[in-house]
N, C-alpha and C. Protein backbone atom coordinates (compact mmCIF):
# COMPACT_ATOMS: atom_id res chain seq x y z
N UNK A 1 12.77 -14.46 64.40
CA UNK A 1 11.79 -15.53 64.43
C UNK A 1 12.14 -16.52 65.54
N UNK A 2 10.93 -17.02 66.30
CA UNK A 2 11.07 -18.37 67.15
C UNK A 2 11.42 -19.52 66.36
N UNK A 3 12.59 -20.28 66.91
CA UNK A 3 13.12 -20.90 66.23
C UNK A 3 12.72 -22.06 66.66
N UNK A 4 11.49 -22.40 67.68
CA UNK A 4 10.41 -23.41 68.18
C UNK A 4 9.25 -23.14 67.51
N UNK A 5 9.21 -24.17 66.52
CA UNK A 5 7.41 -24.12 65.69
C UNK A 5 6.52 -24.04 66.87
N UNK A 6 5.77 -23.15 66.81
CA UNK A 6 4.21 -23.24 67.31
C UNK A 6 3.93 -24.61 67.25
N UNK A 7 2.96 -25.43 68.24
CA UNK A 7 2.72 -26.44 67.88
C UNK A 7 3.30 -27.67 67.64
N UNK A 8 4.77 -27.68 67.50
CA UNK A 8 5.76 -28.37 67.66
C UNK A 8 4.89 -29.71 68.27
N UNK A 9 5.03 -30.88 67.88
CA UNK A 9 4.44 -32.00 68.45
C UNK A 9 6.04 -33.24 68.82
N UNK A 10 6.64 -33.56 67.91
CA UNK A 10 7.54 -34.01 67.81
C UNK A 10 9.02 -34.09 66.72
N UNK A 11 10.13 -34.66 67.30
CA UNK A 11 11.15 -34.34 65.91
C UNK A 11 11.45 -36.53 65.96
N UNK A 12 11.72 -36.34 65.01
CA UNK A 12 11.82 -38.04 64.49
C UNK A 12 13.46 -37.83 63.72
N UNK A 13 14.21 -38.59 64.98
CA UNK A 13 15.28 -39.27 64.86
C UNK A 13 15.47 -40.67 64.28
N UNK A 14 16.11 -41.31 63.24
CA UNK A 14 16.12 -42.07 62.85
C UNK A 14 17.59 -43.07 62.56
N UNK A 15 17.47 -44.33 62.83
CA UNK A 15 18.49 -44.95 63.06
C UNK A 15 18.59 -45.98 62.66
N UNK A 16 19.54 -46.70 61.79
CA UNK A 16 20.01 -48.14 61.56
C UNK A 16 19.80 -49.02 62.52
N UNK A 17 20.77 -48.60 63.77
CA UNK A 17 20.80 -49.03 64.72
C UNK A 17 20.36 -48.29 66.24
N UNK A 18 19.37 -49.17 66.55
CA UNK A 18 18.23 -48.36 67.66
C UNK A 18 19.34 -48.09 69.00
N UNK A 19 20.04 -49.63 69.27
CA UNK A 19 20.15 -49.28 70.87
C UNK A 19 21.69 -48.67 70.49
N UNK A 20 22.37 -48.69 69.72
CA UNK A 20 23.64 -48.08 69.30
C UNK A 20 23.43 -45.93 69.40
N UNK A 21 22.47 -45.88 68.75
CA UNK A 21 22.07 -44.30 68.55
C UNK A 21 21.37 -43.68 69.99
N UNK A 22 20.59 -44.90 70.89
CA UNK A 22 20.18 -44.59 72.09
C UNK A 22 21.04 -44.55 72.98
N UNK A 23 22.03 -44.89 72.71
CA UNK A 23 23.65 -45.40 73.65
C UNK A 23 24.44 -44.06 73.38
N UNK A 24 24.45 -43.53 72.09
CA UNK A 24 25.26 -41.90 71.90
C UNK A 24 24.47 -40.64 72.43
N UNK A 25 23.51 -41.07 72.38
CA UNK A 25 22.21 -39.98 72.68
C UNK A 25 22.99 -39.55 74.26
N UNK A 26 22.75 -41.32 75.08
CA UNK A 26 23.03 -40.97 76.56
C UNK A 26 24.46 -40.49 76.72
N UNK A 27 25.28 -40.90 76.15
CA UNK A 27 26.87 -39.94 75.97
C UNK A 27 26.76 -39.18 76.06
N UNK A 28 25.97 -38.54 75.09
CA UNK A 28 26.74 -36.92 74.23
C UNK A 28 25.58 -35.81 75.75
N UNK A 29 24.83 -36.68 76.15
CA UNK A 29 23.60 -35.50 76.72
C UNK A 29 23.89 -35.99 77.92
N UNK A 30 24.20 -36.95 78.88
CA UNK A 30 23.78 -37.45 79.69
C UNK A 30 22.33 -37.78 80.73
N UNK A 31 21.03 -37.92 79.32
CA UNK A 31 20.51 -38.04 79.47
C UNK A 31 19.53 -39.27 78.65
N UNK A 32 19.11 -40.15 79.65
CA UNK A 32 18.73 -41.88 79.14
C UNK A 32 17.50 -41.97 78.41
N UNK A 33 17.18 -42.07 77.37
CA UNK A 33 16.13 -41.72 76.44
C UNK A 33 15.06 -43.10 77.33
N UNK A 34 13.76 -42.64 77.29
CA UNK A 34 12.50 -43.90 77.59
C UNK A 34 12.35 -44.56 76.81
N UNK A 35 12.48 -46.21 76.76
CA UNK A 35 11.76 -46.94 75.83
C UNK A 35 10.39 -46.36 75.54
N UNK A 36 10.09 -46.11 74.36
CA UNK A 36 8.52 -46.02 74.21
C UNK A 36 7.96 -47.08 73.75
N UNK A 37 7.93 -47.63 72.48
CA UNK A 37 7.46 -49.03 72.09
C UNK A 37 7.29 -49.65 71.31
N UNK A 38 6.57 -50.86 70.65
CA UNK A 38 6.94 -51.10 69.83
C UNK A 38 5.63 -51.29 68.74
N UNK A 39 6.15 -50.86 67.28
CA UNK A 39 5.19 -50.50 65.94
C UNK A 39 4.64 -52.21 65.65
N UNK A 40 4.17 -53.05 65.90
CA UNK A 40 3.93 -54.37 65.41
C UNK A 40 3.46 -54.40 64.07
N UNK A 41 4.06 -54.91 63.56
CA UNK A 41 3.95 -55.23 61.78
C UNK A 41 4.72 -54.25 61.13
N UNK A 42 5.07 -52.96 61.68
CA UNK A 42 6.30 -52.49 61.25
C UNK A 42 7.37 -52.39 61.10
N UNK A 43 7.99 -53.47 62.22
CA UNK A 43 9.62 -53.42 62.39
C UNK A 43 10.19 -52.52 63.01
N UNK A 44 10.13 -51.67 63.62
CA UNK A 44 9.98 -50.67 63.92
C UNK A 44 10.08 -50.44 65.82
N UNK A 45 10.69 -49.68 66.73
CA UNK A 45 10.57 -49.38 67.98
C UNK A 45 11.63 -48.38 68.34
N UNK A 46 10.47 -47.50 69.37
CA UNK A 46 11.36 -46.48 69.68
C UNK A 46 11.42 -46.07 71.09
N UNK A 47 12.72 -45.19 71.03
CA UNK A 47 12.78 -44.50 72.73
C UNK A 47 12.28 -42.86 72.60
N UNK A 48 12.49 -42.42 73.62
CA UNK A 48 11.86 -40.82 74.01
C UNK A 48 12.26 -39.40 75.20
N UNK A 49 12.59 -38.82 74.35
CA UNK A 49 12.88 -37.95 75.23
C UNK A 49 11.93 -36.49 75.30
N UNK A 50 11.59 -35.92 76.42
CA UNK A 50 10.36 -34.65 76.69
C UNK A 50 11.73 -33.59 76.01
N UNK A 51 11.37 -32.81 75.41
CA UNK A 51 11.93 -31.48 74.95
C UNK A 51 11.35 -30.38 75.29
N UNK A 52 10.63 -30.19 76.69
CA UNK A 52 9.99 -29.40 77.18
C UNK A 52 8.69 -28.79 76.54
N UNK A 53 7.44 -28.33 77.45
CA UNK A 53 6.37 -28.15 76.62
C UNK A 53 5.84 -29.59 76.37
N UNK A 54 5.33 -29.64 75.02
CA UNK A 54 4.51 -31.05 74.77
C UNK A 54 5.24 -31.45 73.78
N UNK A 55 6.62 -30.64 73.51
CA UNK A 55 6.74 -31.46 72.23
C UNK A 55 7.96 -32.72 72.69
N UNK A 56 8.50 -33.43 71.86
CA UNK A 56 9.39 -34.94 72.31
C UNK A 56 9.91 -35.02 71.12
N UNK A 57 11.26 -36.16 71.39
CA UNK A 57 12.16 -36.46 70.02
C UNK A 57 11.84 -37.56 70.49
N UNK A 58 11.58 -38.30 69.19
CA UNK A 58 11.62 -39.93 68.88
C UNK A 58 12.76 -39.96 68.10
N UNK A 59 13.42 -41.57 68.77
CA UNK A 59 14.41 -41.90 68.02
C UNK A 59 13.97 -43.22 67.90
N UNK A 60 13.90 -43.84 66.62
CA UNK A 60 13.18 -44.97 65.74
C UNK A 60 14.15 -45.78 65.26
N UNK A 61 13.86 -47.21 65.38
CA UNK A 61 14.77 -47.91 64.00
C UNK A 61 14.48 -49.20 64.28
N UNK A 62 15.29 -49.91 63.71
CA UNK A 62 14.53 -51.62 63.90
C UNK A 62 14.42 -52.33 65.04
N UNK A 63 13.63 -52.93 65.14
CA UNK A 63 13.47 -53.65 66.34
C UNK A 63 13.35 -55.21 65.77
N UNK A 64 14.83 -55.35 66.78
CA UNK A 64 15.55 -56.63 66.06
C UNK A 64 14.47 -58.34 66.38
N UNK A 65 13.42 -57.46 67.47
CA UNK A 65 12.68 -58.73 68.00
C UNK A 65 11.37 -59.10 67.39
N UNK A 66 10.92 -58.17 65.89
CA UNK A 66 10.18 -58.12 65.39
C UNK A 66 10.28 -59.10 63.77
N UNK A 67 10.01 -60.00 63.23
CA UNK A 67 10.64 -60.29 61.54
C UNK A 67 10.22 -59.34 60.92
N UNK A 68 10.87 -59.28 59.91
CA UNK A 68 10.78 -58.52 58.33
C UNK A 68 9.89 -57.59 58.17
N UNK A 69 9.74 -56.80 58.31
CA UNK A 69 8.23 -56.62 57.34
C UNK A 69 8.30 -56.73 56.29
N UNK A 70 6.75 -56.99 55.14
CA UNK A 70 6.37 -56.86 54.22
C UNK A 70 6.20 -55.63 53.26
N UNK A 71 6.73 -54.70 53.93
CA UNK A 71 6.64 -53.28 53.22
C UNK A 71 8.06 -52.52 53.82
N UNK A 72 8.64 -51.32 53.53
CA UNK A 72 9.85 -50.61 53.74
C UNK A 72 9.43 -50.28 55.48
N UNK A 73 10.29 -50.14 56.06
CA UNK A 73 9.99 -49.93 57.77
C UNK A 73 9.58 -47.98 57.31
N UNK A 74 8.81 -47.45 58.33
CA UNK A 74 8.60 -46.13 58.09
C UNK A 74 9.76 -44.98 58.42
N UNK A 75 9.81 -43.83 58.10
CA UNK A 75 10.89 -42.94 57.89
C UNK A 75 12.09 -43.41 57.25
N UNK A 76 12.31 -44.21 56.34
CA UNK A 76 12.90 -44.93 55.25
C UNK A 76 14.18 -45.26 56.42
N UNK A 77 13.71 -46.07 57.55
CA UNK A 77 15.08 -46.57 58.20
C UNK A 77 15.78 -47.45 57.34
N UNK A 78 15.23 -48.48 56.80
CA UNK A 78 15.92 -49.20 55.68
C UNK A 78 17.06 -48.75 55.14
N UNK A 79 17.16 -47.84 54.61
CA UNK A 79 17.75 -46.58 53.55
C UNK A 79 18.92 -46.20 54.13
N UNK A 80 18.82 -45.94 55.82
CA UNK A 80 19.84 -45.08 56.36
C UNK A 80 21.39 -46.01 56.71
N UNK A 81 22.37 -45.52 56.38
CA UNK A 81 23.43 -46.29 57.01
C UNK A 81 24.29 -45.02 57.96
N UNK A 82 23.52 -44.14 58.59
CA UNK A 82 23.89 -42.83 59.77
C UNK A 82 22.81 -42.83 60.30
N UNK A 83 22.69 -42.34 62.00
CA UNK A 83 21.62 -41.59 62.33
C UNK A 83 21.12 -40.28 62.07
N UNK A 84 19.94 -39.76 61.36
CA UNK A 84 19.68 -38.59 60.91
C UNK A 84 18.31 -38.19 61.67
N UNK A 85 17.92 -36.65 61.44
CA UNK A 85 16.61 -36.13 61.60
C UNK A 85 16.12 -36.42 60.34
N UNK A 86 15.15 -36.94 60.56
CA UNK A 86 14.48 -36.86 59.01
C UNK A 86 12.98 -36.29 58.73
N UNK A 87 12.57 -36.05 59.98
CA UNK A 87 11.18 -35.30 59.62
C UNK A 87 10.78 -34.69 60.93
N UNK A 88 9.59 -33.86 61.13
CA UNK A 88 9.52 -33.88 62.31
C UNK A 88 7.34 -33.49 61.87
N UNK A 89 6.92 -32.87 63.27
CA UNK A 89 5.58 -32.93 63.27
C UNK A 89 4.51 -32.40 63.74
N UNK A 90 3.93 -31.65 63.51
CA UNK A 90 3.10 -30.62 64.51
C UNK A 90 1.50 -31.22 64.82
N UNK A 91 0.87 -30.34 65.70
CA UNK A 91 -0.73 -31.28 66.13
C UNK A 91 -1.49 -29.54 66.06
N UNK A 92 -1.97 -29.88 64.61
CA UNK A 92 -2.73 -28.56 65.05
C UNK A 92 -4.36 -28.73 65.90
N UNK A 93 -4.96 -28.12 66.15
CA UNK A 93 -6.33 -27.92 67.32
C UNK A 93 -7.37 -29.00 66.55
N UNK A 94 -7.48 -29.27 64.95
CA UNK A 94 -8.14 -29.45 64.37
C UNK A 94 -7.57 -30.70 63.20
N UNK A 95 -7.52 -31.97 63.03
CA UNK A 95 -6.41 -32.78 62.34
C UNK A 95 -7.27 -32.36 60.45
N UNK A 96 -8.41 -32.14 61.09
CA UNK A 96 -9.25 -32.53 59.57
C UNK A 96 -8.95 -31.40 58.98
N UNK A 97 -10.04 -30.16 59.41
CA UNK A 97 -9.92 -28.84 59.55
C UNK A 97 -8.08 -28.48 58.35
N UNK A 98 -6.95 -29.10 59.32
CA UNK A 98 -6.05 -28.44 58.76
C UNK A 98 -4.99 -28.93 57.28
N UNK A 99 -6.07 -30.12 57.46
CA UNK A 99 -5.33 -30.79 56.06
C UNK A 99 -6.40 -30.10 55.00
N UNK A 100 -7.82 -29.99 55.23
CA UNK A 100 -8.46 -29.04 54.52
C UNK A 100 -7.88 -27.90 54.17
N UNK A 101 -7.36 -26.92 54.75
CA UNK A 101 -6.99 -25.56 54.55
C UNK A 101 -5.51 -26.09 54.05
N UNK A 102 -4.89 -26.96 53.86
CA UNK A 102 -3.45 -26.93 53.12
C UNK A 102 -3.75 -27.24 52.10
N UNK A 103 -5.12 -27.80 51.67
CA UNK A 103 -5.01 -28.97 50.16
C UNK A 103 -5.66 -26.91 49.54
N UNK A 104 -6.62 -26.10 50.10
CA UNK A 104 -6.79 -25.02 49.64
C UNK A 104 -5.77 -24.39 49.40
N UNK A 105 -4.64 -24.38 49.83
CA UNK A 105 -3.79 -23.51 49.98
C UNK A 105 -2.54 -24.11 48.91
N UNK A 106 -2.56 -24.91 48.17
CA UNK A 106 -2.15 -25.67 47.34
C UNK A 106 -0.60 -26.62 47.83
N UNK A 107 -1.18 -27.09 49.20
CA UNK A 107 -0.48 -28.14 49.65
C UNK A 107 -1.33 -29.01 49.90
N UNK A 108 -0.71 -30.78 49.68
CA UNK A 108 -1.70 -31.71 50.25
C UNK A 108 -0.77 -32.49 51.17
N UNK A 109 -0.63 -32.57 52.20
CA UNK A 109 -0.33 -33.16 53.65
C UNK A 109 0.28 -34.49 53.82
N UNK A 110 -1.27 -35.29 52.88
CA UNK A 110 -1.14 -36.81 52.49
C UNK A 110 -2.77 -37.05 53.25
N UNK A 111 -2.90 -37.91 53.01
CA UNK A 111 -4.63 -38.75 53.61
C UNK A 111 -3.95 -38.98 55.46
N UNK A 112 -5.42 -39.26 56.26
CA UNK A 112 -4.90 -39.33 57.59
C UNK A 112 -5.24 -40.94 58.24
N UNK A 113 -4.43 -41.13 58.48
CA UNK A 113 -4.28 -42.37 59.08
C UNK A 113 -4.29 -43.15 60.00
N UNK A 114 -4.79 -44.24 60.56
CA UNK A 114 -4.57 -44.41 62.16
C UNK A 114 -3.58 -45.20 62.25
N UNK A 115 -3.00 -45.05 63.76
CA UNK A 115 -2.13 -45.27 63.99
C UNK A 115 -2.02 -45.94 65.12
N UNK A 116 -1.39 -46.72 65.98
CA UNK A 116 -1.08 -47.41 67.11
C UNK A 116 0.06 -47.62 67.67
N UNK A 117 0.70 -48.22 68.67
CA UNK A 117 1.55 -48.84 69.19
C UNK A 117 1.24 -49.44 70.82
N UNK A 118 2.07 -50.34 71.74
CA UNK A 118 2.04 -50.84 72.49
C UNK A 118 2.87 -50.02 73.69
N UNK A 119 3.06 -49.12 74.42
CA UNK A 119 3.88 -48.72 75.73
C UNK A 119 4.58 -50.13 75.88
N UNK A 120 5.52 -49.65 76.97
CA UNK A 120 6.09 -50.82 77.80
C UNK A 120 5.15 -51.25 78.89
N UNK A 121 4.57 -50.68 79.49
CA UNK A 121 3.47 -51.48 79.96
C UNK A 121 2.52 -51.82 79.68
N UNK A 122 2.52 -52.20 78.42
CA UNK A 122 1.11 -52.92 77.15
C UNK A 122 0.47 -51.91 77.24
N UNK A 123 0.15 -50.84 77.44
CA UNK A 123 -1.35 -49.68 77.27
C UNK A 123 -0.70 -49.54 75.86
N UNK A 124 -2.17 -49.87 74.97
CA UNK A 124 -2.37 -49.00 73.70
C UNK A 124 -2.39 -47.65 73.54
N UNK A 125 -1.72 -47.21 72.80
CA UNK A 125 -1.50 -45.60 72.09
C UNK A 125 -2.43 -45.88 71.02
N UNK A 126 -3.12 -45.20 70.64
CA UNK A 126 -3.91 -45.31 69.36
C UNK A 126 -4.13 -43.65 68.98
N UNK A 127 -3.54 -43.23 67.80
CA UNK A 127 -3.29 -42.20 67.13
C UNK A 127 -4.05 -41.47 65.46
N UNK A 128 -4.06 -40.36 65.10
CA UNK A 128 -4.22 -40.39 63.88
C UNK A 128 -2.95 -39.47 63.15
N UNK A 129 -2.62 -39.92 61.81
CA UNK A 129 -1.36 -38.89 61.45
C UNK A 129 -1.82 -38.90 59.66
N UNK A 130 -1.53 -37.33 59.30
CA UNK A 130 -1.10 -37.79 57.78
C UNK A 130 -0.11 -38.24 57.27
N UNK A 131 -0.37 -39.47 56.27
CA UNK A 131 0.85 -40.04 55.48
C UNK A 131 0.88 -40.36 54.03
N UNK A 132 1.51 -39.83 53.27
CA UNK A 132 1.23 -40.21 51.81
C UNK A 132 2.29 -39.95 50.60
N UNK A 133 2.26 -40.30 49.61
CA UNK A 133 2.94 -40.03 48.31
C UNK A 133 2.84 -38.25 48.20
N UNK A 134 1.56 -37.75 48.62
CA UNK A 134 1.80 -36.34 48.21
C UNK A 134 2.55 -35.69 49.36
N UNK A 135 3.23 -36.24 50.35
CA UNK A 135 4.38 -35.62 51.21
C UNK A 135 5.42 -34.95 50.47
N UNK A 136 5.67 -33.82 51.11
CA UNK A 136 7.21 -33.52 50.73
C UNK A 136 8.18 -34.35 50.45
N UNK A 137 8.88 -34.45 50.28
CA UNK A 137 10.15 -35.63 50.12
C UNK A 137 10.86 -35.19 50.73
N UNK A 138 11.04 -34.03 51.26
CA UNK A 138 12.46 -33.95 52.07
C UNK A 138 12.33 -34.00 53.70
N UNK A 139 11.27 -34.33 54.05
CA UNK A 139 10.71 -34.39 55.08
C UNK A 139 11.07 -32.96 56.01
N UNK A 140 11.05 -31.92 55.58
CA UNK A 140 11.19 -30.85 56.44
C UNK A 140 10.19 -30.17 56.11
N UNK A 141 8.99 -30.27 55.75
CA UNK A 141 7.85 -30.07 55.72
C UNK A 141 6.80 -30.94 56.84
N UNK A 142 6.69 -30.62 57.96
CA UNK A 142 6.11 -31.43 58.65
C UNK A 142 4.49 -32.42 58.49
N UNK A 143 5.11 -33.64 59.32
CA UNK A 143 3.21 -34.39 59.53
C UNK A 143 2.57 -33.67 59.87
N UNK A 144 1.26 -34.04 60.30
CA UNK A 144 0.26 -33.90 61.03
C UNK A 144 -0.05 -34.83 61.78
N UNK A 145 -0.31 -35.14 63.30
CA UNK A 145 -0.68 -35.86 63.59
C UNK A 145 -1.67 -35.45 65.00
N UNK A 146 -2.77 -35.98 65.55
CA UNK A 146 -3.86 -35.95 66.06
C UNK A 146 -3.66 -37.14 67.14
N UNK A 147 -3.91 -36.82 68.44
CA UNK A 147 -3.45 -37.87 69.69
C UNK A 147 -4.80 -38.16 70.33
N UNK A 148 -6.19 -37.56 70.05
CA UNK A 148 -7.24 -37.73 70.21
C UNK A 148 -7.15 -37.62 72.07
N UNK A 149 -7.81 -38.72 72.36
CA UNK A 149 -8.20 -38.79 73.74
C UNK A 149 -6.79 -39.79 74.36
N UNK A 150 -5.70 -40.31 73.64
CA UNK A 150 -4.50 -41.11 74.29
C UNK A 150 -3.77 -39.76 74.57
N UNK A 151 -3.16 -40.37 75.84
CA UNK A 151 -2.15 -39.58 76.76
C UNK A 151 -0.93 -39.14 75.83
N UNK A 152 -0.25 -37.56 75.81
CA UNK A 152 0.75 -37.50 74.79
C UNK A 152 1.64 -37.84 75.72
N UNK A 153 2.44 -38.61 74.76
CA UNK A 153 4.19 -39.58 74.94
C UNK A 153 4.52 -38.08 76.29
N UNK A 154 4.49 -37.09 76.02
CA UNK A 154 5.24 -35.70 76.39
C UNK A 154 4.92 -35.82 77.68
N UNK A 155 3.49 -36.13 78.45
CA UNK A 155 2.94 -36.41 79.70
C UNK A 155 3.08 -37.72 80.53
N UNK A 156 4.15 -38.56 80.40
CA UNK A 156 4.15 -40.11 80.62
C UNK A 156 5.79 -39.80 81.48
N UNK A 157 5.89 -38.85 81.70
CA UNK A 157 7.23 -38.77 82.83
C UNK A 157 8.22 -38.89 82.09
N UNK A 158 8.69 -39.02 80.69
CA UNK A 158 9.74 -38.88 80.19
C UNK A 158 11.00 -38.23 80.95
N UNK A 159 12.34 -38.41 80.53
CA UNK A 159 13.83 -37.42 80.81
C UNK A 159 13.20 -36.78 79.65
N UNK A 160 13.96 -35.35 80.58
CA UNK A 160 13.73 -34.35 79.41
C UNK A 160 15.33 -33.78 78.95
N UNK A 161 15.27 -33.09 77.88
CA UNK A 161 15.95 -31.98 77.53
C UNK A 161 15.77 -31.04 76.67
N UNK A 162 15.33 -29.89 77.34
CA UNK A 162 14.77 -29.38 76.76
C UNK A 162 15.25 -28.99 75.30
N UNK A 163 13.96 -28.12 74.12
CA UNK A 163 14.44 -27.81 72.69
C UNK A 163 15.08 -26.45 72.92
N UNK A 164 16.01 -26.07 72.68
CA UNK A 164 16.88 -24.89 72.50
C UNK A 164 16.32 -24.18 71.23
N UNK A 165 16.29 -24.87 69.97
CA UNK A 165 16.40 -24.16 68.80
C UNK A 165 16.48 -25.44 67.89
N UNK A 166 15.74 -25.35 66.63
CA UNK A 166 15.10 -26.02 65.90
C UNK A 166 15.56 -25.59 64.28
N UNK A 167 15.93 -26.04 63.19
CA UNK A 167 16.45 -25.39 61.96
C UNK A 167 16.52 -26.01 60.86
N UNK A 168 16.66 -25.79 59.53
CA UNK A 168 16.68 -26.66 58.38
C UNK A 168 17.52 -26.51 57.21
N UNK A 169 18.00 -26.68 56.55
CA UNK A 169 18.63 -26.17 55.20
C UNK A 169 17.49 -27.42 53.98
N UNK A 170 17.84 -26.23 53.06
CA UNK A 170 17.16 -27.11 52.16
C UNK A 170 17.66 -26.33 50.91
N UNK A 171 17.45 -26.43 49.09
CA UNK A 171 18.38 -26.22 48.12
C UNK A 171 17.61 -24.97 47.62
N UNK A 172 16.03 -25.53 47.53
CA UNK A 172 15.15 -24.02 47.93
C UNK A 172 14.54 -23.46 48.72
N UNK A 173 15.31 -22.36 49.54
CA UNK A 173 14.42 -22.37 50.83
C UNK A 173 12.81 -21.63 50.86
N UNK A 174 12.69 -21.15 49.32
CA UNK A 174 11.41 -20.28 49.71
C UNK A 174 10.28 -21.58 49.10
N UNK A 175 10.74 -22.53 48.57
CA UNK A 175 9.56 -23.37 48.25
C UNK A 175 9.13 -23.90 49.68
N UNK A 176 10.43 -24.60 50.73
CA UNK A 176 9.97 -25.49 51.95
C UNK A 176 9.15 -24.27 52.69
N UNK A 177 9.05 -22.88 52.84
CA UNK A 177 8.62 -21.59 53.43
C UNK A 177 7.57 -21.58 52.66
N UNK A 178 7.12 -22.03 51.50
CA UNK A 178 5.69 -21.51 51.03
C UNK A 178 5.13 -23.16 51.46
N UNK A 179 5.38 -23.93 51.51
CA UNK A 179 4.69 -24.63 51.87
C UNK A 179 4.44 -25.35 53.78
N UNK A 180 5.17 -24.56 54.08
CA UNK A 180 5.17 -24.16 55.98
C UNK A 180 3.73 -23.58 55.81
N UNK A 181 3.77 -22.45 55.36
CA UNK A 181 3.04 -21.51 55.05
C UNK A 181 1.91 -21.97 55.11
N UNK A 182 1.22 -22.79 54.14
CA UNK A 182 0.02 -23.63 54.02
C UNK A 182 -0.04 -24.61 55.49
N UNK A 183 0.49 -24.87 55.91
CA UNK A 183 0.32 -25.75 57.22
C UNK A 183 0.30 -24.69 58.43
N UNK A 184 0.24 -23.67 58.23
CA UNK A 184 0.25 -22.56 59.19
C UNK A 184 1.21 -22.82 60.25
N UNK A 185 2.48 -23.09 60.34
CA UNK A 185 3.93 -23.09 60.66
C UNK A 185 5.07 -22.54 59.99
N UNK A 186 5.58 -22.48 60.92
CA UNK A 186 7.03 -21.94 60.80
C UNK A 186 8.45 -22.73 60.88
N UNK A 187 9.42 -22.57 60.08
CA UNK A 187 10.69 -23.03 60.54
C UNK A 187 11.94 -22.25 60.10
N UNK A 188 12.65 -22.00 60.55
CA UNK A 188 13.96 -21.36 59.63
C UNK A 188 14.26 -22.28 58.97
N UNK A 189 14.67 -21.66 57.62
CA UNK A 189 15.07 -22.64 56.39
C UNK A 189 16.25 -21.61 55.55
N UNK A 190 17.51 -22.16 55.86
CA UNK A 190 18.28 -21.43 55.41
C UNK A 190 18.76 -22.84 53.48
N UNK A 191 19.61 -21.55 52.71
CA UNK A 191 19.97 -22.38 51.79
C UNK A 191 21.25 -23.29 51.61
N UNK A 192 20.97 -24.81 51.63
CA UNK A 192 21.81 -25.70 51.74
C UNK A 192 21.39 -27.34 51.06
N UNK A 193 22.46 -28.41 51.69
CA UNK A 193 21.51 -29.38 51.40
C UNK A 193 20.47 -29.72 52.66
N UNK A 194 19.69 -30.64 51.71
CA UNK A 194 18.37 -31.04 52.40
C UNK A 194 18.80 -31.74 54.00
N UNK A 195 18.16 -30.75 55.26
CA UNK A 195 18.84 -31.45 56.47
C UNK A 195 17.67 -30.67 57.74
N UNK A 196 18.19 -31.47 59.21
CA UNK A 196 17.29 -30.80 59.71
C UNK A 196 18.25 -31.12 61.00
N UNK A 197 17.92 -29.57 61.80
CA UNK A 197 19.39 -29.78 62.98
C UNK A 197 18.37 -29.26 64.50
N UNK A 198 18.67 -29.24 65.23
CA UNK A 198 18.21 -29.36 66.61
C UNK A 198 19.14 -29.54 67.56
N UNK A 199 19.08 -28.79 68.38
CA UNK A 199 19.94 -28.25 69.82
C UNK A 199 19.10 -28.36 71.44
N UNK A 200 19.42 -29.12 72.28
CA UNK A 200 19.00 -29.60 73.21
C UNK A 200 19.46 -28.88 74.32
N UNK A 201 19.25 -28.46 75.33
CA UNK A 201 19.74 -28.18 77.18
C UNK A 201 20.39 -29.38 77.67
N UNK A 202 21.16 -29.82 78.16
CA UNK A 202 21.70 -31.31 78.74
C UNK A 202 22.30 -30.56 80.18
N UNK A 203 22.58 -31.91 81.05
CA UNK A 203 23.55 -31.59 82.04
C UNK A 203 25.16 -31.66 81.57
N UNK A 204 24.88 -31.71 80.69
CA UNK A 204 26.97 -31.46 79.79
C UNK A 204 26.71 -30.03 79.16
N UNK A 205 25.85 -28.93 78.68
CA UNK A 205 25.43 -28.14 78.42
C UNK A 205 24.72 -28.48 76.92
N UNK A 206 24.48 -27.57 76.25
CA UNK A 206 24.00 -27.82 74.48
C UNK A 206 24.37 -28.81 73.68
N UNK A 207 23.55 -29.62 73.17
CA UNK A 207 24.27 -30.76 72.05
C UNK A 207 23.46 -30.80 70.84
N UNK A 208 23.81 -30.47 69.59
CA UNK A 208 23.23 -30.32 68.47
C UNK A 208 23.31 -32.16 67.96
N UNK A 209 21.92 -31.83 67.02
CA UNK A 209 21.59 -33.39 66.41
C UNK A 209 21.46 -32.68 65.28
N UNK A 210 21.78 -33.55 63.97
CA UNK A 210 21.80 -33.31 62.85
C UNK A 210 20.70 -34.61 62.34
């Protein structure tokens, strides 16, 4: 099996600490992740790297220049005291279309949502993604998300490095596989705890993220 999902849109790195995890990133790879930008009312801002193709790793976490939010920051950065993968995300041809055929298929995705943020040079991103209570919980069941007519992050000149190989453990692997299944994707899912690992090209050679 390709160990690159079809469709692959993005992998979501997540961090306590933003410019601390963007600072090991450039270590371990020698390669300088892009500010991308910032979530307003979320708390929330991230950098970016092209992983060749269209797909990109976001690495997320607080953005110390933002107050509080009123609700948990998204990908439960709150929660984390390590940097982890915690989810990642595919764009199928059709955003509606494919949350239809998962809720048939006896998965539901979550409702779809819009979405935004600001670039560093103020241009609005304006997005749609599913998000909801009926998500997986282990987040290795991927989003959905829909980029409409905004430019993907992947086309904005990013550093790249490219995706090598893409992988998961989880405690059952044929449940996270039947429900791939319904989203018409793929991932290796071997049996372990709940995790999600990724291997990059660098100019230092291969560097795995957990």
């Amino acid at each position: 099996m390709n160990t690159i999902p079809a469709r692959l849109d993005h992998l979501v790195l997540a961090t306590p600490d933003l410019l601390a995890t963007v600072a090991d990133f450039t270590r371990r790879t020698g390669v300088a992740p892009a500010p991308g930008g910032v979530h307003v009312g979320l708390g929330t801002r991230n950098f970016l790297v092209a992983l060749g193709g269209s797909g990109y790793l976001e690495i997320i976490g607080p953005d110390p220049e933002q107050p509080a939010p009123e609700t948990p920051r998204p990908f439960s950065v709150d929660a984390l005291s390590v940097p982890r993968t915690v989810t990642w995300a595919i764009s199928p041809p059709d955003l509606d279309a494919a949350v239809a055929a998962a809720r048939t298929r006896g998965y539901d995705p979550g409702d779809i949502h819009p979405m935004s943020r600001r670039t560093p040079d103020g241009t609005l991103l304006e997005w749609r993604l599913t998000d909801g209570d009926t998500q997986h919980p282990s987040g290795l069941v991927p989003f959905l998300i829909d980029w409409g007519t905004a430019r993907h992050p992947s086309a904005s000149g990013l550093p790249t490095t490219p995706l090598l190989a893409l992988s998961a453990t989880a405690p059952d692997p044929d449940e996270i596989r039947r429900l791939l299944a319904a989203l018409d994707t793929e991932l290796p899912v071997a049996e372990g705890p709940v995790g999600i690992s990724f291997t990059v090209d660098t100019p230092q050679g291969p560097v795995t993220f957990d």
